[in-house]
Protein backbone atom coordinates (compact mmCIF):
# COMPACT_ATOMS: atom_id res chain seq x y z
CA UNK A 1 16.37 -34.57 -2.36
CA UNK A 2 16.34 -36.52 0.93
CA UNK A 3 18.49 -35.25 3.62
CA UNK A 4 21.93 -37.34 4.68
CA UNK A 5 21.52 -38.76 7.90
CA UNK A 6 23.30 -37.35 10.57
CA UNK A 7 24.69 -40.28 11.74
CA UNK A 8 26.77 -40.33 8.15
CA UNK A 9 28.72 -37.56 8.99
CA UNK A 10 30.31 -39.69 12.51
CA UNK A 11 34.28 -39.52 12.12
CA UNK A 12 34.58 -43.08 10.68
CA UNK A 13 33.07 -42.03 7.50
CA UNK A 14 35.66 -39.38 7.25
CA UNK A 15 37.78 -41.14 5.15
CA UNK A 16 34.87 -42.81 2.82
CA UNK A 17 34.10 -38.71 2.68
CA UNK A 18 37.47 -38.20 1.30
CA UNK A 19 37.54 -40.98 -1.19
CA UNK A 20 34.11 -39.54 -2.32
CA UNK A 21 35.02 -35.91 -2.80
CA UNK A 22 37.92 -37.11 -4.97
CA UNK A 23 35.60 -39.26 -7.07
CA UNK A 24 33.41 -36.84 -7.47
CA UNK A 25 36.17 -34.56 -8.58
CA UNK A 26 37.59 -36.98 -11.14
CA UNK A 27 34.57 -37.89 -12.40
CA UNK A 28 33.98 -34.46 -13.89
CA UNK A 29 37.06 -34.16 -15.69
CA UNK A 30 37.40 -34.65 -19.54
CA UNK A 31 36.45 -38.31 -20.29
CA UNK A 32 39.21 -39.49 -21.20
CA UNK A 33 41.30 -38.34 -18.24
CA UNK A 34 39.06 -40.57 -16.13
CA UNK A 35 39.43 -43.31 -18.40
CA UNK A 36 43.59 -42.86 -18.21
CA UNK A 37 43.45 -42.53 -14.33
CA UNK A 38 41.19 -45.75 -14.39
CA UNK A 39 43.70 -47.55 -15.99
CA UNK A 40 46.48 -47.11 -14.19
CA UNK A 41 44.79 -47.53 -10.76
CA UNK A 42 43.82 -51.08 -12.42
CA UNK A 43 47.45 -51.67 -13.39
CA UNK A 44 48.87 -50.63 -9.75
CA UNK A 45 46.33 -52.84 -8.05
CA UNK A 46 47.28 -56.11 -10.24
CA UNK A 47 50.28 -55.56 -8.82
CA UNK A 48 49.39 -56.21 -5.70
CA UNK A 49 49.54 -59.69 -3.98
CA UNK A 50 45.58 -59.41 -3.45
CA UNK A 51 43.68 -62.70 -3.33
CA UNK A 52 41.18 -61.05 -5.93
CA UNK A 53 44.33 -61.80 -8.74
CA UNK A 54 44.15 -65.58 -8.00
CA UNK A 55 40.60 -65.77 -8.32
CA UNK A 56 40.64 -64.13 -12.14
CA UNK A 57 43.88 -66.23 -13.01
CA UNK A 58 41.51 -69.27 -12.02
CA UNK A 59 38.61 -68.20 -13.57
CA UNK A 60 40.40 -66.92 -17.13
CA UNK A 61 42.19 -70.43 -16.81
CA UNK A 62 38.88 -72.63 -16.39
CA UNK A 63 37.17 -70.01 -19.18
CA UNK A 64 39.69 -69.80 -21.73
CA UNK A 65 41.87 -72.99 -21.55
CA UNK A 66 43.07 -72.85 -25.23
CA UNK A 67 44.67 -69.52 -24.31
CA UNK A 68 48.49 -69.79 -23.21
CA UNK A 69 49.56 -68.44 -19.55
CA UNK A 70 50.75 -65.63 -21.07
CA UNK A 71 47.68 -64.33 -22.78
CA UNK A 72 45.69 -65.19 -19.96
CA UNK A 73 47.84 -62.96 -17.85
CA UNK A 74 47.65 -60.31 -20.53
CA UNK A 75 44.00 -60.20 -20.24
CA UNK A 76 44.13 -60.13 -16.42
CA UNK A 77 45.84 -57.10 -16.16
CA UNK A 78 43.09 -55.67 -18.83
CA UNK A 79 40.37 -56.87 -16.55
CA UNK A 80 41.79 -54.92 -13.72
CA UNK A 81 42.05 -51.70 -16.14
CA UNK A 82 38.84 -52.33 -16.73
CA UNK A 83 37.61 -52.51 -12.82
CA UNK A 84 39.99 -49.12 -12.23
CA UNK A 85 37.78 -47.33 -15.03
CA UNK A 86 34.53 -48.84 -13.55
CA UNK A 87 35.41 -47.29 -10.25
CA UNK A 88 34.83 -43.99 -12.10
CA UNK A 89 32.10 -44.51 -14.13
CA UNK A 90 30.68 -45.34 -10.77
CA UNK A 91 31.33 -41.73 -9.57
CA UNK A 92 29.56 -40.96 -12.97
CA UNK A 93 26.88 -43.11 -12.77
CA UNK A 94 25.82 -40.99 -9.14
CA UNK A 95 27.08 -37.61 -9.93
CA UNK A 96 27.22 -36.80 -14.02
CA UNK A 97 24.33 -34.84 -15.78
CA UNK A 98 21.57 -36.25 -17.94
CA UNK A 99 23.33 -34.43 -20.60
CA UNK A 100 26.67 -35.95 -19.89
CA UNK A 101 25.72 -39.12 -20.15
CA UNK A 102 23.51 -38.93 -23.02
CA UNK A 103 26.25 -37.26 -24.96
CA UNK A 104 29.08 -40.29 -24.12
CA UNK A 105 26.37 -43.35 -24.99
CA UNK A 106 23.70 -44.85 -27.17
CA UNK A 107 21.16 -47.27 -26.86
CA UNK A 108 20.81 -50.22 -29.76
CA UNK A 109 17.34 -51.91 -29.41
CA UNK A 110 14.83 -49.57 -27.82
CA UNK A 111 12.31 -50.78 -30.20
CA UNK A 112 12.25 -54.33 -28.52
CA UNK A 113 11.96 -53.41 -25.33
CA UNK A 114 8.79 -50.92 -26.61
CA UNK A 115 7.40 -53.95 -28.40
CA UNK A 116 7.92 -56.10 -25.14
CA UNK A 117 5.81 -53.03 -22.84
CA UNK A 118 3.38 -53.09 -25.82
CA UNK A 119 1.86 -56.60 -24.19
CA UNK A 120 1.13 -55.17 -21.10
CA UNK A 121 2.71 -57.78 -18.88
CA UNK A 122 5.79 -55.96 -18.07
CA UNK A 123 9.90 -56.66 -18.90
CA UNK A 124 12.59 -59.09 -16.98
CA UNK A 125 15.32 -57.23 -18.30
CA UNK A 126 18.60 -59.42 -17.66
CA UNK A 127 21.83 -58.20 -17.44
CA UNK A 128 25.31 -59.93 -16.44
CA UNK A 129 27.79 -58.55 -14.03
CA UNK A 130 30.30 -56.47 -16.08
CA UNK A 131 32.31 -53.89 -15.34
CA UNK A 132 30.04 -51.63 -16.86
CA UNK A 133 26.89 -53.02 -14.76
CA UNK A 134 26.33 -49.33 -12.83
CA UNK A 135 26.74 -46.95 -15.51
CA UNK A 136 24.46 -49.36 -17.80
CA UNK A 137 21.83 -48.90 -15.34
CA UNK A 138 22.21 -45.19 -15.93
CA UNK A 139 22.47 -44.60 -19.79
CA UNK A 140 19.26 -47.13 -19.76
CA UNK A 141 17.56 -45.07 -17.19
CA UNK A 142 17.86 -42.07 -19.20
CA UNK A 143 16.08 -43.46 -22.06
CA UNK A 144 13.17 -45.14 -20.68
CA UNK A 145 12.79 -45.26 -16.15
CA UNK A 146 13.77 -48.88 -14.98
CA UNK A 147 13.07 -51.07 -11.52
CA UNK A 148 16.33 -52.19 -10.58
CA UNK A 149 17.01 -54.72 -8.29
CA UNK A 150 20.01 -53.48 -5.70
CA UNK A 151 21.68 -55.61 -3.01
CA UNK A 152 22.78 -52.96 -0.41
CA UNK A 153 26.22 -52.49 0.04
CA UNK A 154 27.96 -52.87 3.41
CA UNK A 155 29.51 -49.51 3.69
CA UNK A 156 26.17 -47.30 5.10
CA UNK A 157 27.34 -43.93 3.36
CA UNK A 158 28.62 -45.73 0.23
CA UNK A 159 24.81 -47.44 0.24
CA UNK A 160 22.83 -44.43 0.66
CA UNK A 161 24.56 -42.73 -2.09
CA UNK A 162 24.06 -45.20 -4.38
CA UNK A 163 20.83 -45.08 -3.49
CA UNK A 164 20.24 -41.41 -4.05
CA UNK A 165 21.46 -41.73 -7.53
CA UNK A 166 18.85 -44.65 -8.43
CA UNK A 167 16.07 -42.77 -6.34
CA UNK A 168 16.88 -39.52 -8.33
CA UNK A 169 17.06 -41.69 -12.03
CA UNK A 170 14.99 -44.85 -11.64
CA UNK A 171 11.52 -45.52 -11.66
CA UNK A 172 11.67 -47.24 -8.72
CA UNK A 173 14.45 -49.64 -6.95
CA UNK A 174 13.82 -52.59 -5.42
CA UNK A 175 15.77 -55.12 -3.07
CA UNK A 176 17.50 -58.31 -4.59
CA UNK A 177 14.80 -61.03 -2.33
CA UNK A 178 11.67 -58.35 -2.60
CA UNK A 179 9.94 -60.71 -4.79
CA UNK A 180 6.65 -59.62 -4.02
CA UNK A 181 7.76 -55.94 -5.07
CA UNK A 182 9.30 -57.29 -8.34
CA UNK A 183 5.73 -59.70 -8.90
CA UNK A 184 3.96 -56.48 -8.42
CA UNK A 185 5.94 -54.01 -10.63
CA UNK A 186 6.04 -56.93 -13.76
CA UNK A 187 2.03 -57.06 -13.02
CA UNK A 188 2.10 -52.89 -13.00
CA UNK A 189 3.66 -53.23 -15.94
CA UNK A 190 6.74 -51.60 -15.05
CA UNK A 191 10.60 -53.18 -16.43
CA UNK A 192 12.64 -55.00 -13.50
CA UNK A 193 16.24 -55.24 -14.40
CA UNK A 194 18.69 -57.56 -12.51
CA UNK A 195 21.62 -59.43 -13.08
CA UNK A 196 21.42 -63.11 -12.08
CA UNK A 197 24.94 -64.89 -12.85
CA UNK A 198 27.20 -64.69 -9.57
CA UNK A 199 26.97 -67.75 -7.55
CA UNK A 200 23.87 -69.11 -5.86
CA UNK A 201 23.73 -71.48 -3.28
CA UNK A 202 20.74 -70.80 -1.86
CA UNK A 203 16.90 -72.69 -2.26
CA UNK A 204 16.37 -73.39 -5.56
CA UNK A 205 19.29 -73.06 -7.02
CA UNK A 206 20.82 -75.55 -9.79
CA UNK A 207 23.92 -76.79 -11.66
CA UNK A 208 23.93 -74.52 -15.16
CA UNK A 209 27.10 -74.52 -17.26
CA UNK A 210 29.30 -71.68 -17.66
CA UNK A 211 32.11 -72.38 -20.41
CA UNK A 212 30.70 -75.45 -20.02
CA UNK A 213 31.50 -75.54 -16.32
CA UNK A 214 28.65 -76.64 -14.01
CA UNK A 215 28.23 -73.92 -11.53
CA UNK A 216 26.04 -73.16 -8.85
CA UNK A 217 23.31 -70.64 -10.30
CA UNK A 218 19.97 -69.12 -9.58
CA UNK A 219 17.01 -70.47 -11.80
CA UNK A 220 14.21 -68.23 -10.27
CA UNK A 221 14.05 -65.98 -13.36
CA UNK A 222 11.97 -68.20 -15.50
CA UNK A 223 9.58 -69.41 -12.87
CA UNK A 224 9.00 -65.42 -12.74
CA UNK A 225 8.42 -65.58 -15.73
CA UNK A 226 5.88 -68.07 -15.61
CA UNK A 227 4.19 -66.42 -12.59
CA UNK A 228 3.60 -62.96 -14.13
CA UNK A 229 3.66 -63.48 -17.98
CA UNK A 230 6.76 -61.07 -18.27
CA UNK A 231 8.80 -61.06 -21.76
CA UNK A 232 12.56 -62.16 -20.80
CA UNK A 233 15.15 -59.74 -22.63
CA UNK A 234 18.52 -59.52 -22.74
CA UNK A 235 20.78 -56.06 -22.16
CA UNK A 236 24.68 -55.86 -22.86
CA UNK A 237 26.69 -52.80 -21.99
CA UNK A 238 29.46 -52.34 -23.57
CA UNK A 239 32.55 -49.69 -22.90
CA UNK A 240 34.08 -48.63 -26.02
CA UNK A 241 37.49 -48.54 -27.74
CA UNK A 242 39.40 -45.14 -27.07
CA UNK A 243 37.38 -42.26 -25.10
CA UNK A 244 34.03 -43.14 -27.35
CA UNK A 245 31.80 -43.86 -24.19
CA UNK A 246 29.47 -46.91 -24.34
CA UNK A 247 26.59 -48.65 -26.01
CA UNK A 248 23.93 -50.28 -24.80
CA UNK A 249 22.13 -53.27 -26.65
CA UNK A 250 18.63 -54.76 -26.01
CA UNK A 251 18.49 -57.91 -27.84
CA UNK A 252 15.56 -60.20 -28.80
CA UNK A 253 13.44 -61.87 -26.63
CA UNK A 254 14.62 -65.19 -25.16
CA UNK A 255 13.34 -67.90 -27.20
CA UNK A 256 10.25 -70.21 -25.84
CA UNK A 257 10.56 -68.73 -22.11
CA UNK A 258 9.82 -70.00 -19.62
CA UNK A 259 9.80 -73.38 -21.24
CA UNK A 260 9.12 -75.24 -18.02
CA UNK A 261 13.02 -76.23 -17.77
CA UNK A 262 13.96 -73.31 -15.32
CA UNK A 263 17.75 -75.10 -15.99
CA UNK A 264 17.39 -74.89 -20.03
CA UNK A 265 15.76 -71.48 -19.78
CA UNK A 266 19.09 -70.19 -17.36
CA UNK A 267 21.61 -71.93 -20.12
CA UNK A 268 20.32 -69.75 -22.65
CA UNK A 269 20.75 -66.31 -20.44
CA UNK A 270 24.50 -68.31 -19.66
CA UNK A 271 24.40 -68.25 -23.90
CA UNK A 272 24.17 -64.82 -24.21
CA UNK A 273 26.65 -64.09 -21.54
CA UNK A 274 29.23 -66.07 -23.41
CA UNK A 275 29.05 -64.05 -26.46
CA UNK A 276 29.30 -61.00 -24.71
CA UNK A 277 32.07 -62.20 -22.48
CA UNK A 278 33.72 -63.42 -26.42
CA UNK A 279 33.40 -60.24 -27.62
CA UNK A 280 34.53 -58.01 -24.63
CA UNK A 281 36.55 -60.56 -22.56
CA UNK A 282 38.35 -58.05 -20.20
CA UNK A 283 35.17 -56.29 -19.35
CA UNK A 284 33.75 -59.36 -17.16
CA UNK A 285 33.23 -59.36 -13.41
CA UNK A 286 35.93 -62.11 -13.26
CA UNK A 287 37.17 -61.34 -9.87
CA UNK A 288 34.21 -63.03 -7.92
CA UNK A 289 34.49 -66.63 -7.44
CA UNK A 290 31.79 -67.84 -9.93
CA UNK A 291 32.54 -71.95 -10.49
CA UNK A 292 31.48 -72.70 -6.61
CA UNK A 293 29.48 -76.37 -6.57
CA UNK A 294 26.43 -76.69 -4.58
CA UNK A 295 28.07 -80.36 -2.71
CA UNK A 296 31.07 -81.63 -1.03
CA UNK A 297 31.42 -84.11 -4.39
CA UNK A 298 31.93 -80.78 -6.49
CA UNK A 299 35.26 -79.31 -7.64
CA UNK A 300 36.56 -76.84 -5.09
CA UNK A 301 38.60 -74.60 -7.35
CA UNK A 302 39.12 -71.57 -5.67
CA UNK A 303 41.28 -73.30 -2.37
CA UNK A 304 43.22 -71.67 -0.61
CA UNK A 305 47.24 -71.58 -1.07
CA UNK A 306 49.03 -72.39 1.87
C-alpha cells in the first residue's frame, strides 16, 4: 500500500483525522448499529436550517407533485436518514473486509454483464447517484474488478483515501473527463462504470426530461458508445429494509443503443432511473440541484430566498 503523504498529516487535517478515526470506528460495529447512528445523524441534520433542505423540498415538489406537503416532507426527512447511513457505508466502502461485505450483499444479474464481456468490446456500466452510489461500487467490485470513473473530491486527505480504497478494490480508476483512458479501457475490454445524471452544462450537453422536467444533462454516453462498440447496461443498488444489507441489480442491455439520438438514448437511462427512484424514493441523491436549464429563457427553480 502506497505511503500517506506527509504533507496529510499538516495540523489542518487534524480534525478531518478525527472525523476519520471515528468513522472508521463506527463502521466496524454490528450493522445495524451503524445503520441506527445513520439515522439519527440524518434526522438531526434535517433539522437544521441548511440550504441543502430547500433544494430536496424543491426537487420532491417538482418530482412528486401528486404527493401532499406533508408526505413530501415525510420523505425528506427519510432522504436525509438515508444520506446519515450513506455517510457510513462510506467508512465501509474504504475500510470493511471482502468478507464483510460479501456477507451483507448480493448481486442480481451477473450473467448479463458476463454475456455483455463475452463480445469483446467492453461494458458502459451506468449507474445513478443514490445514496448507495460508494458502497455499490464496492459489493460490485468484489464480484467481478470495475473501471470507475471518480471526480476528486476537494478535501486532499478525504481524496486520497478514497482513492486508496478504489486502488486497493478496482481494476483500475479513472478521472470523470479522461476520455481517452475510458476509450482505451472499453477497447481493452475492461467495464467503465459512471454515473451520468447530475447536471451538465458543459459542451454537448442537452435538454432530457426528468419527471418529465427538461433538465440540463450530459449525452456523451451514447456517442461512446458509438465510438467503441461498448454494450450500455444498467446497475441499481439498492439498501434494504431492516439491517439486511443491499442488493445489487444488473439489468438488460439498453435497447437499440446508441441509436444515433444521443437525447433518446439519455431518456431511456432517465427511464430506468425513474423506476428505481419509484421504487426506493428516499434513497435518491435529491439534495443536488438537478432541474438547472442550460439558458436565461429556462425555469430558475432553485432561487434564492431573500
Amino acid at each position: 500500500m502506497t505511503a500517506i503523504p506527509a504533507r496529510l498529516f499538516a495540523p489542518r487535517y487534524w480534525p478531518t483525522w478525527l472525523a476519520l478515526g471515528l468513522l472508521r470506528l463506527l463502521a466496524s460495529m454490528p450493522f445495524p448499529v451503524v445503520l441506527a447512528t445513520g439515522r439519527v445523524l440524518g434526522r438531526l441534520v434535517y433539522r437544521l436550517p441548511l440550504p441543502y433542505r430547500e433544494i430536496v423540498r424543491t426537487n420532491l415538489r417538482l418530482c412528486f407533485p401528486a404527493e401532499t406537503p406533508a408526505e413530501r416532507e415525510a420523505l425528506a426527512c427519510r432522504h436525509f436518514e438515508a444520506l446519515g447511513i450513506s455517510l457510513f457505508e462510506s467508512a465501509i466502502t474504504w475500510w470493511a473486509s471482502k468478507k464483510r461485505i460479501d456477507a451483507l450483499s448480493e448481486i442480481r444479474g451477473l450473467e448479463q454483464l458476463e454475456s455483455a464481456l463475452a463480445r469483446g468490446r467492453g461494458v458502459i456500466l451506468l449507474t445513478a447517484h443514490f445514496t448507495t452510489l460508494s458502497i455499490g461500487a464496492r459489493i460490485l467490485n468484489n464480484r467481478i474488478p470495475i473501471d470507475p470513473l471518480y471526480r476528486p473530491l476537494k478535501n486532499e486527505l478525504l481524496a486520497w483515501i478514497s482513492g486508496a480504497s478504489f486502488r486497493r478494490n478496482a481494476h483500475r480508476t479513472i478521472k470523470h473527463d479522461d476520455v481517452r483512458s475510458m476509450i482505451s479501457a472499453l477497447r481493452k475490454n475492461e467495464i467503465v462504470w459512471y454515473a451520468s445524471d447530475q447536471s451538465y452544462r458543459k459542451k454537448g450537453a442537452a435538454m432530457v426530461p426528468l419527471f418529465g422536467i427538461p433538465c440540463a444533462t450530459n449525452v456523451f454516453t451514447p456517442r461512446l458508445a458509438q465510438m467503441t462498440g461498448a454494450t450500455v447496461l444498467y446497475y441499481a443498488t439498492e439498501r434494504l429494509p431492516g439491517d439486511r444489507g443491499w442488493v445489487g441489480t444488473i439489468e438488460a442491455a439498453f435497447p437499440n443503443w446508441p441509436s444515433g439520438d444521443p437525447i433518446a438514448d439519455t431518456r431511456q437511462y432517465h427511464d430506468r432511473i425513474e423506476r428505481q427512484v419509484l421504487a426506493m424514493p428516499e434513497q435518491y441523491w435529491w439534495i443536488h440541484r438537478r432541474f438547472k436549464g442550460l439558458s436565461a429563457s429556462d425555469p430558475e427553480y432553485y432561487a434564492r430566498r431573500h
